[in-house]
Protein backbone atom coordinates (compact mmCIF):
# COMPACT_ATOMS: atom_id res chain seq x y z
CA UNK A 1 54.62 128.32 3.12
CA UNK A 2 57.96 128.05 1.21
CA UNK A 3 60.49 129.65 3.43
CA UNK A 4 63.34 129.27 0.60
CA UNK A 5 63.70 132.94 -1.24
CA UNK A 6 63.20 132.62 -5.07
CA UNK A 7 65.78 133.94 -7.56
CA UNK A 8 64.05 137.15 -8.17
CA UNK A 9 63.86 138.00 -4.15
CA UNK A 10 67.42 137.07 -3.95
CA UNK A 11 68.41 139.80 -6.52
CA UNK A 12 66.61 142.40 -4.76
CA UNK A 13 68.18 141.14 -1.10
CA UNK A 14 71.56 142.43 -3.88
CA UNK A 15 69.94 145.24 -4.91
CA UNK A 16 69.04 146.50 -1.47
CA UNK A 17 72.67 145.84 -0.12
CA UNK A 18 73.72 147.57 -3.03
CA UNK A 19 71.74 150.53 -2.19
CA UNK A 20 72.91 150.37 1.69
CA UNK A 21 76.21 150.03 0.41
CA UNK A 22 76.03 153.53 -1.70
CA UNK A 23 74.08 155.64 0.42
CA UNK A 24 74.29 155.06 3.87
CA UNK A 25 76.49 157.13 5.41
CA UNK A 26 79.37 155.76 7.32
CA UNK A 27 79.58 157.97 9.91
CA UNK A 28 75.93 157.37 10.36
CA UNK A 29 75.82 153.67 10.53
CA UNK A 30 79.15 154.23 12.95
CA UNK A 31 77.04 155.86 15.18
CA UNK A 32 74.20 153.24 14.82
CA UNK A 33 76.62 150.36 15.36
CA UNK A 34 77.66 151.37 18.29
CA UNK A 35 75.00 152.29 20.19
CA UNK A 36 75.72 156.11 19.98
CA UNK A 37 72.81 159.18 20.66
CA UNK A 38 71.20 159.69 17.18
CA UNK A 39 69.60 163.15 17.04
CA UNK A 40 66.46 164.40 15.21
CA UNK A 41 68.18 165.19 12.03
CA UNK A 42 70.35 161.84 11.76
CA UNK A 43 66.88 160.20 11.87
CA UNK A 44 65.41 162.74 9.13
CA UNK A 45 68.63 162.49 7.36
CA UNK A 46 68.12 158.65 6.82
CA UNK A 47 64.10 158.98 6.06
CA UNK A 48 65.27 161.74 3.41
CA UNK A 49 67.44 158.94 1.61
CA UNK A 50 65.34 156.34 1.97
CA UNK A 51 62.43 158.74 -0.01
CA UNK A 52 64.88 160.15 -2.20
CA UNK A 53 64.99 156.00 -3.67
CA UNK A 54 61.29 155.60 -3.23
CA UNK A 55 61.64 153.69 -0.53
CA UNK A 56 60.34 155.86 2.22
CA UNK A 57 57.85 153.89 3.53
CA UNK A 58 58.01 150.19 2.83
CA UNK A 59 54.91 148.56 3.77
CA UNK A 60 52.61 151.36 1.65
CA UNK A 61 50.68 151.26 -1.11
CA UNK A 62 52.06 152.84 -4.32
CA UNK A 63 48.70 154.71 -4.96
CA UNK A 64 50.13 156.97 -1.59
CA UNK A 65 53.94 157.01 -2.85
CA UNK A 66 55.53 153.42 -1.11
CA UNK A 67 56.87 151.51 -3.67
CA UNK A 68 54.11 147.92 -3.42
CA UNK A 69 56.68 145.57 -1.89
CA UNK A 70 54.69 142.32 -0.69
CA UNK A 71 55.92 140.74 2.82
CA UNK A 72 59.03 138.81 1.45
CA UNK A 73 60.54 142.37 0.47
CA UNK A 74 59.96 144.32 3.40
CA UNK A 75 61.02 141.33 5.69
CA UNK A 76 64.48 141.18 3.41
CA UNK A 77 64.64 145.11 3.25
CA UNK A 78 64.09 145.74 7.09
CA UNK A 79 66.99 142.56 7.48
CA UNK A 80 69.38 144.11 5.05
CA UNK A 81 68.88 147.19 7.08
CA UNK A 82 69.71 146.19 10.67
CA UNK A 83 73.11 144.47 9.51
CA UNK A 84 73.77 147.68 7.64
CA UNK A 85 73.55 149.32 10.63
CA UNK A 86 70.45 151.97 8.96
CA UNK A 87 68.82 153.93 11.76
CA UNK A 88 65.37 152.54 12.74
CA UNK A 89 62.96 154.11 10.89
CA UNK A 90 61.01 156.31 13.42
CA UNK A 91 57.68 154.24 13.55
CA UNK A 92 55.24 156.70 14.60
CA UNK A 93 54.60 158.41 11.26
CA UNK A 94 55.38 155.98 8.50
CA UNK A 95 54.66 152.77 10.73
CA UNK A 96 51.79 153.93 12.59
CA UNK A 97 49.26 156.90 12.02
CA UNK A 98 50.15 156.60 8.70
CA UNK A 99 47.89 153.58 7.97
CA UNK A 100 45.19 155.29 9.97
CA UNK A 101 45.24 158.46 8.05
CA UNK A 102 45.50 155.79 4.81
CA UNK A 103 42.54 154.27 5.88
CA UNK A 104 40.53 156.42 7.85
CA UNK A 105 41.64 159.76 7.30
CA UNK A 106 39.74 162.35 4.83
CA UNK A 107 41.49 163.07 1.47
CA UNK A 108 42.55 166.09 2.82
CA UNK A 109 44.07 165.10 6.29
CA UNK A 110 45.96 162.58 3.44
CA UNK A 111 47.12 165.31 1.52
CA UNK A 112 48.11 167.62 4.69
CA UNK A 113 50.25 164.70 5.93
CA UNK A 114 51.61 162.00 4.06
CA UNK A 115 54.07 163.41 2.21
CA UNK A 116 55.81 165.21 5.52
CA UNK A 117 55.70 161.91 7.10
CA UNK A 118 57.08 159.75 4.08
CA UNK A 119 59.27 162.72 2.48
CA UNK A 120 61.28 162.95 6.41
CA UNK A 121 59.98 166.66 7.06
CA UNK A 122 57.78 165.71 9.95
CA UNK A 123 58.44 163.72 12.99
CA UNK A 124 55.00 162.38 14.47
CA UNK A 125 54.85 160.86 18.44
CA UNK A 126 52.28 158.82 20.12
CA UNK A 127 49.75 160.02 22.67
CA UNK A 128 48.31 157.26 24.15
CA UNK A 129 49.68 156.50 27.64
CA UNK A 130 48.55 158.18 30.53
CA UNK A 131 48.67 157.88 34.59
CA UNK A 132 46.61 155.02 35.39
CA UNK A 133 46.00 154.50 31.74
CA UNK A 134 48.91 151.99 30.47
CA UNK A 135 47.86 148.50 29.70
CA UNK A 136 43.98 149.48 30.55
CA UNK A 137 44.29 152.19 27.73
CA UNK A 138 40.42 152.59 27.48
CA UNK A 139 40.53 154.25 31.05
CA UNK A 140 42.22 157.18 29.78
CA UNK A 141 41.08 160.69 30.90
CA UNK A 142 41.89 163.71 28.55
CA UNK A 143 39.10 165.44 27.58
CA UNK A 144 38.04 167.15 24.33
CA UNK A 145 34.92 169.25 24.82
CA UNK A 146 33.70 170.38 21.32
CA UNK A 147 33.52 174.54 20.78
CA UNK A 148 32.07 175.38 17.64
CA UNK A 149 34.85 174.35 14.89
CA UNK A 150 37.46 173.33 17.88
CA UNK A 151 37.83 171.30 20.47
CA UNK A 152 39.51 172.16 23.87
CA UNK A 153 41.53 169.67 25.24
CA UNK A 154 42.80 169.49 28.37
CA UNK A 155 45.16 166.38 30.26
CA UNK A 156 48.51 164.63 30.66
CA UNK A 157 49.86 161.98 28.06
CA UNK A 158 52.95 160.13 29.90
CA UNK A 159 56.01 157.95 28.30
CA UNK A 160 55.46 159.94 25.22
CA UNK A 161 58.56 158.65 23.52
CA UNK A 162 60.58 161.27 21.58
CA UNK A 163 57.91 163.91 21.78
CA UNK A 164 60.56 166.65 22.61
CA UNK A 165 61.51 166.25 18.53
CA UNK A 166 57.93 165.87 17.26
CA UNK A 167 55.99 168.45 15.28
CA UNK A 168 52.44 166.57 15.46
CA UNK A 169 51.05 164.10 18.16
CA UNK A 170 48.46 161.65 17.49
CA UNK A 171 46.00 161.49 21.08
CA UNK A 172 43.33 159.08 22.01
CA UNK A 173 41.22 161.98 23.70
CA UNK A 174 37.79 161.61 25.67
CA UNK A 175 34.93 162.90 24.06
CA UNK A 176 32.10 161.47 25.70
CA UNK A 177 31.87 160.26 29.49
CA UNK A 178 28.85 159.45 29.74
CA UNK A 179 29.40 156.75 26.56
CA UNK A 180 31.32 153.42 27.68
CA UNK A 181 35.09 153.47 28.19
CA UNK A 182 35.86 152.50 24.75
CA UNK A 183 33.02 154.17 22.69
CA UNK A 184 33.86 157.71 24.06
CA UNK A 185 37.11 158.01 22.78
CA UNK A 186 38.18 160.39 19.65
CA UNK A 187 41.41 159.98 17.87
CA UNK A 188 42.95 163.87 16.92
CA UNK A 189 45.78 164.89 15.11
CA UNK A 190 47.60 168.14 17.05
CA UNK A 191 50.09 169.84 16.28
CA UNK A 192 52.74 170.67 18.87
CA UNK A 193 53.28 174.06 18.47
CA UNK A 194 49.88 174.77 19.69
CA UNK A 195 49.87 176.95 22.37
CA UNK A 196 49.05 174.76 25.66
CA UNK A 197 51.39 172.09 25.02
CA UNK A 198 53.74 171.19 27.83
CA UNK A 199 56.71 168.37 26.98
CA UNK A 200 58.79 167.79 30.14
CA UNK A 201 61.40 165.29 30.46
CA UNK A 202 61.47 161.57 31.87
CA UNK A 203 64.88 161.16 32.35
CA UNK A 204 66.36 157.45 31.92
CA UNK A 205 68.32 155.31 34.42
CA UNK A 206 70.96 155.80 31.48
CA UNK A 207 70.66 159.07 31.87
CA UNK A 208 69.19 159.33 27.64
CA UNK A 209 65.82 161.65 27.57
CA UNK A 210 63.77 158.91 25.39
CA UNK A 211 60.45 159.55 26.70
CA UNK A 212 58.28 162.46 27.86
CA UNK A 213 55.35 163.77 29.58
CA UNK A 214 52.90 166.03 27.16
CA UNK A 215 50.72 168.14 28.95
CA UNK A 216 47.77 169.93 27.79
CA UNK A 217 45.75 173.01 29.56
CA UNK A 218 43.25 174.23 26.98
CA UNK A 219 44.60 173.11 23.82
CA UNK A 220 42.43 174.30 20.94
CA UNK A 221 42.28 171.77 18.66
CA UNK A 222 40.27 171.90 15.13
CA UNK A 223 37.65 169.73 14.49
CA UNK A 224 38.79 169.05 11.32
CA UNK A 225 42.19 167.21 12.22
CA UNK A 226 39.88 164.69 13.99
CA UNK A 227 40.36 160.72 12.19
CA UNK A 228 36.89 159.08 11.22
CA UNK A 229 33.98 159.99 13.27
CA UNK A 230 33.49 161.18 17.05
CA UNK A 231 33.89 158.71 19.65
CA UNK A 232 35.14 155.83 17.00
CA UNK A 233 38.79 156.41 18.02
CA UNK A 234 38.91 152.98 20.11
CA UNK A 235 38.24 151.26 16.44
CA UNK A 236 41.11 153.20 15.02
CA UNK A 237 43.24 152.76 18.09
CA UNK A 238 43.43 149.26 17.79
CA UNK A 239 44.10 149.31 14.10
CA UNK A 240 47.23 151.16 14.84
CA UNK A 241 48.19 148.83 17.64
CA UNK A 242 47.78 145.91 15.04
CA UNK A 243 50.41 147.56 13.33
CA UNK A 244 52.70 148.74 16.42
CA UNK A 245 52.32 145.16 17.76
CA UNK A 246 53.88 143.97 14.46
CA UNK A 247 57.06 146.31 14.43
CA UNK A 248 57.56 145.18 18.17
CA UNK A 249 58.78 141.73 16.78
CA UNK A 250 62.21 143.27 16.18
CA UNK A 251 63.29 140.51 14.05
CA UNK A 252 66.21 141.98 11.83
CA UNK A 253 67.52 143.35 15.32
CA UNK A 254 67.48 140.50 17.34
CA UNK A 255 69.27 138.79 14.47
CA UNK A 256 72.17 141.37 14.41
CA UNK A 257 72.33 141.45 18.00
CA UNK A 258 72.43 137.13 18.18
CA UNK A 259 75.18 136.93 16.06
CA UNK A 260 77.44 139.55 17.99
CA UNK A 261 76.36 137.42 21.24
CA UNK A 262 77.89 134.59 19.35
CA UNK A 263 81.10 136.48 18.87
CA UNK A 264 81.29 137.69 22.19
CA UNK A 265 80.88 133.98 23.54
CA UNK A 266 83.45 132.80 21.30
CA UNK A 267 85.54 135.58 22.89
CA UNK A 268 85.02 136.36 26.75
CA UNK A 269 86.10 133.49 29.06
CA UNK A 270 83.58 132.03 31.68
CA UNK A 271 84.07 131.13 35.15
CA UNK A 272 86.54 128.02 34.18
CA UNK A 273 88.55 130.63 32.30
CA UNK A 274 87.30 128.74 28.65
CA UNK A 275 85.13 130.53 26.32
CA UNK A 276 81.64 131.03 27.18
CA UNK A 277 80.63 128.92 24.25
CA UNK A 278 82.25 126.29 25.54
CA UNK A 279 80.02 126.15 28.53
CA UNK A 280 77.15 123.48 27.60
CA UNK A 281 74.62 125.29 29.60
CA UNK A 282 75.21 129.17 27.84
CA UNK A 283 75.44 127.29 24.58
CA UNK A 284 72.24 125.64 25.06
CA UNK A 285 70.43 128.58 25.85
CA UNK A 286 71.98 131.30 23.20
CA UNK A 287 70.89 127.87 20.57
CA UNK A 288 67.01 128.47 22.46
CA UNK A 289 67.01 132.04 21.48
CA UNK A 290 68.42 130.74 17.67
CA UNK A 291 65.47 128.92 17.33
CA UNK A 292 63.08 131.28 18.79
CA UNK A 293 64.00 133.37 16.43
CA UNK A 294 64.17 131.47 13.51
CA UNK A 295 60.12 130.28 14.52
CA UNK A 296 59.74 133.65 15.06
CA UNK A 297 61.17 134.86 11.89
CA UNK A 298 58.71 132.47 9.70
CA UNK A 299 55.74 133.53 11.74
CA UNK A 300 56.59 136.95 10.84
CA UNK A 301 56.24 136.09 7.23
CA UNK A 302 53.63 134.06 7.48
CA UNK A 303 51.00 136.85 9.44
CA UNK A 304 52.62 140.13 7.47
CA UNK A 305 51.69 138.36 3.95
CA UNK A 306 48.14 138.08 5.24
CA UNK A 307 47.98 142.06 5.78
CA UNK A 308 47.74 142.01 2.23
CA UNK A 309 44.53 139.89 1.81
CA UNK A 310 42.94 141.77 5.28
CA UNK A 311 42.77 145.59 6.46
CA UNK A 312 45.57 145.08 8.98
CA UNK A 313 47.25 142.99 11.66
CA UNK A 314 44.61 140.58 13.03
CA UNK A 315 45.44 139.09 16.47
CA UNK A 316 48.10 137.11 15.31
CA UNK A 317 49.97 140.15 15.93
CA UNK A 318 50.04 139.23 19.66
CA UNK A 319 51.84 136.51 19.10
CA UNK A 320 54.94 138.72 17.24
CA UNK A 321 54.42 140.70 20.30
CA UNK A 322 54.79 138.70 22.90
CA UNK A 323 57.55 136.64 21.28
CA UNK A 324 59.03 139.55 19.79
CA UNK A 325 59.54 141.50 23.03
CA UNK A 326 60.36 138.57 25.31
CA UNK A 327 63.25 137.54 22.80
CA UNK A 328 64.92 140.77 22.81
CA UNK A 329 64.85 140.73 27.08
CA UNK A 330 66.39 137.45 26.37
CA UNK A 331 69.11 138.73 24.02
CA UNK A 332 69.80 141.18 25.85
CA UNK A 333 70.59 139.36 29.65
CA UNK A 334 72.88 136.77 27.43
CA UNK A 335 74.63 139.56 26.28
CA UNK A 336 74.95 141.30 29.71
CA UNK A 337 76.28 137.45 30.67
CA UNK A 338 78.82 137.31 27.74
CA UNK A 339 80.29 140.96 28.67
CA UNK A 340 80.98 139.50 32.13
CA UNK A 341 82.27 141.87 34.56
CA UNK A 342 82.50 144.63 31.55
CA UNK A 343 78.86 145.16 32.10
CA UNK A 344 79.25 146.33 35.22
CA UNK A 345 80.94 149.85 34.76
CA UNK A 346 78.81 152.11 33.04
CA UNK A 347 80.09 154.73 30.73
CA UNK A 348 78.23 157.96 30.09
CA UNK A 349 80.59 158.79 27.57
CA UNK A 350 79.52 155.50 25.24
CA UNK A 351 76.14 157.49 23.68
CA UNK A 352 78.42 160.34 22.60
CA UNK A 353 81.16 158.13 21.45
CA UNK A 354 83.64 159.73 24.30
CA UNK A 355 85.11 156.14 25.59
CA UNK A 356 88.57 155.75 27.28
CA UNK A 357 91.29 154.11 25.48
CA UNK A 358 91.85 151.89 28.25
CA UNK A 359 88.45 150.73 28.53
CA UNK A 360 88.11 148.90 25.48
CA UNK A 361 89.46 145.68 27.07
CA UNK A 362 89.48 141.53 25.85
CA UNK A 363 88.50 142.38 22.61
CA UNK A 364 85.31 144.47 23.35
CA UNK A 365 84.23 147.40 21.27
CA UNK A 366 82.92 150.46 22.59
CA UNK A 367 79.23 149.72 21.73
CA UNK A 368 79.72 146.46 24.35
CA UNK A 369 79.73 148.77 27.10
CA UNK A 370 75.99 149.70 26.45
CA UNK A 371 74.47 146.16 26.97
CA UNK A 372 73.98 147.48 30.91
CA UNK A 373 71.67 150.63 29.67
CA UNK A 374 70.48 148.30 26.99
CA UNK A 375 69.38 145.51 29.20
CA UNK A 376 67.30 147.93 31.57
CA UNK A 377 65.88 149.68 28.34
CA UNK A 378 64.53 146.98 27.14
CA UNK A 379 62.69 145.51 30.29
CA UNK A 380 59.93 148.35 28.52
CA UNK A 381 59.55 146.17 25.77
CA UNK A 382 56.79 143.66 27.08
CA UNK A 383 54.59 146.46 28.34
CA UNK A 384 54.63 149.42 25.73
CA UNK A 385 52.21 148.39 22.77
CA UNK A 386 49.85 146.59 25.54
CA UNK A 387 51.58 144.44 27.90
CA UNK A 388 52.20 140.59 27.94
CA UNK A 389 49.27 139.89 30.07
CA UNK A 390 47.36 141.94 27.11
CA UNK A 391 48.54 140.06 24.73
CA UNK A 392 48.22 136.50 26.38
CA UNK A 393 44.44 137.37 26.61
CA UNK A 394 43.94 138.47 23.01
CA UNK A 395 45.52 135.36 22.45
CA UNK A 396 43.49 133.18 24.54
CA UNK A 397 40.04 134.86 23.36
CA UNK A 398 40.55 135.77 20.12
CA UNK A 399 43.03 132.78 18.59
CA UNK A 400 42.49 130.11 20.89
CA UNK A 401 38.69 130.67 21.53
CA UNK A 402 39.08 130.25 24.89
């Protein structure tokens, strides 16, 4: 594989910078840079824009409205984007049940839904998760019992991440327990306003309310938003998590957040009052996470341009995964290390952009004093999307033959 760009993806890496450069908003990327809350509407906001150029949805087809970028032009756009400073695009709809509906879903479940989801009208969240059914997703236990043209569903979906802003939830539901774990599973489309539906908070050790609990006591739910056929949803299921395990690699973000690390180190003294960078050992491993990522960053290429010769993400997609995930831990403690005793104090204020004057100290901006609430945020990166122990087995049967 040629890992040198061509002239013609060069000019759109211009055109795309071009476009970040006209229609981002400041204020927004501000807010973005430095680690600020982003509300419902800044996220809609940005999805709006992005559609409004016909680039809602990078990675689909242009028969359903994306605009037929191969994996070199999604891979430059989703780069350009992080050192922007664009809000993450929220992955649920456009990243996720968006290829199921694609693929699975009847014309008019596609006609119902994609245009919400790419046009930034409708904010989708994930039921998957539940008590005692993380990693060994299969054991889940919401029911749907079919009556006449509905089902009833009834059950508890936990770490539902952002579901206090979504108007739909896609749910892995059980439909048959008598069948085996994975073949009595459904996959349903509800929407949130349904009476029954119960979102409660999960508050953070950062104090941010980023996930949820969804509750459901006799949800009626119609037959007709169910994907594919009855207790196929575990075949659908792990189509999307093909595609969540891809995201997960966090590449563009991992290089934005490596080069500020560098910064930093050039900056903050160490323990022998030089700077960090001159310390052989903190050198040596912030040049281990350069050239993780830079493996990581052709492997990326390498497995996303085979989407477009398969259906979706084999199980190479474990491997962005696992990498992916482990990386950004890894980013993250260096960073916590380079802040020095900086990282300590932590700073409500920092999400809402309400910092002291005095606190931005040695040359540190305001979105430095986040690295502490970043560092424990991401220690959920290696389990959500199926843990590493998941994906080390996938890899081991299913790459390695083992």
């Amino acid at each position: 594989m040629n890992l040198d760009y061509s002239e013609k993806e060069e000019a759109f890496r211009a055109e795309v910078r071009a476009f970040l450069r006209d229609k981002l908003p400041a204020a927004l990327a501000a807010k973005v840079r430095d680690r600020r809350r982003l509300e419902r509407e800044d996220f809609l906001q940005w999805q709006r824009i992005l559609h409004a150029q016909g680039w809602g949805a990078s990675a689909w087809p242009q028969s359903f409205g994306g605009p037929g970028w191969g994996a070199v032009e999604r891979n430059i756009f989703d780069e350009e984007c992080s050192r922007a400073h664009a809000p993450v695009q929220v992955s649920f709809g456009v990243k996720m049940v968006a290829p199921v509906i694609m693929q699975f879903g009847s014309p008019e479940q596609q006609q119902q839904h994609l245009p919400g989801i790419i046009g930034g009208t409708t904010w989708w969240c994930q039921g998957y998760s539940e008590p005692g059914a993380g990693s060994d997703l299969a054991s889940l236990r919401t029911s749907a019992v079919r009556d006449g043209d509905d089902y009833i569903v009834n059950g508890q979906k936990m770490w539902t991440t952002m579901a206090h802003h979504a108007d739909w939830i896609f749910c892995l539901v059980r439909t048959d327990r008598e069948a085996r774990k994975q073949e009595g599973i459904s996959f349903l489309l509800i929407d949130m306003k349904t009476p029954g539906i119960t979102v409660r908070p999960i508050w953070l050790m950062d104090g941010e309310r980023e996930v949820n609990e969804v509750f459901f006591d006799n949800v009626r739910v119609p037959v007709a938003n169910r994907i594919g056929e009855e207790n196929k949803g575990w075949t659908y299921a792990k189509y999307l998590l093909g595609h969540e395990r891809t995201i997960s690699s966090g590449v563009g973000w991992s290089k934005v957040t490596l080069s500020r690390l560098k910064q930093l180190a050039r900056r903050q003294p160490g323990d022998d009052g030089r700077p960090l960078i001159e310390d052989a050992r903190f050198r040596d491993r912030i040049a281990q996470a350069e050239l993780e990522l830079m493996a990581l960053d052709a492997t990326v290429l390498k497995i996303v341009a085979q989407e477009g010769r398969a259906m979706a993400p084999g199980p190479e997609a474990s491997i962005l995964k696992f990498k992916g995930t482990q990386l950004q831990q890894q980013l993250t403690e260096l960073l916590m290390t380079a802040t020095g005793a900086y990282a300590l104090p932590y700073l409500p204020g920092v999400r809402t952009g309400d910092v002291p004057d005095d606190a931005l100290e040695a040359g540190l901006e305001s979105a430095d004093y986040t690295w502490t609430a970043m560092y424990f945020n991401y220690r959920k990166t290696t389990i959500y999307g199926g843990s590493d122990e998941v994906q080390r087995t996938i890899i081991a049967k299913h790459i390695l033959g083992l």
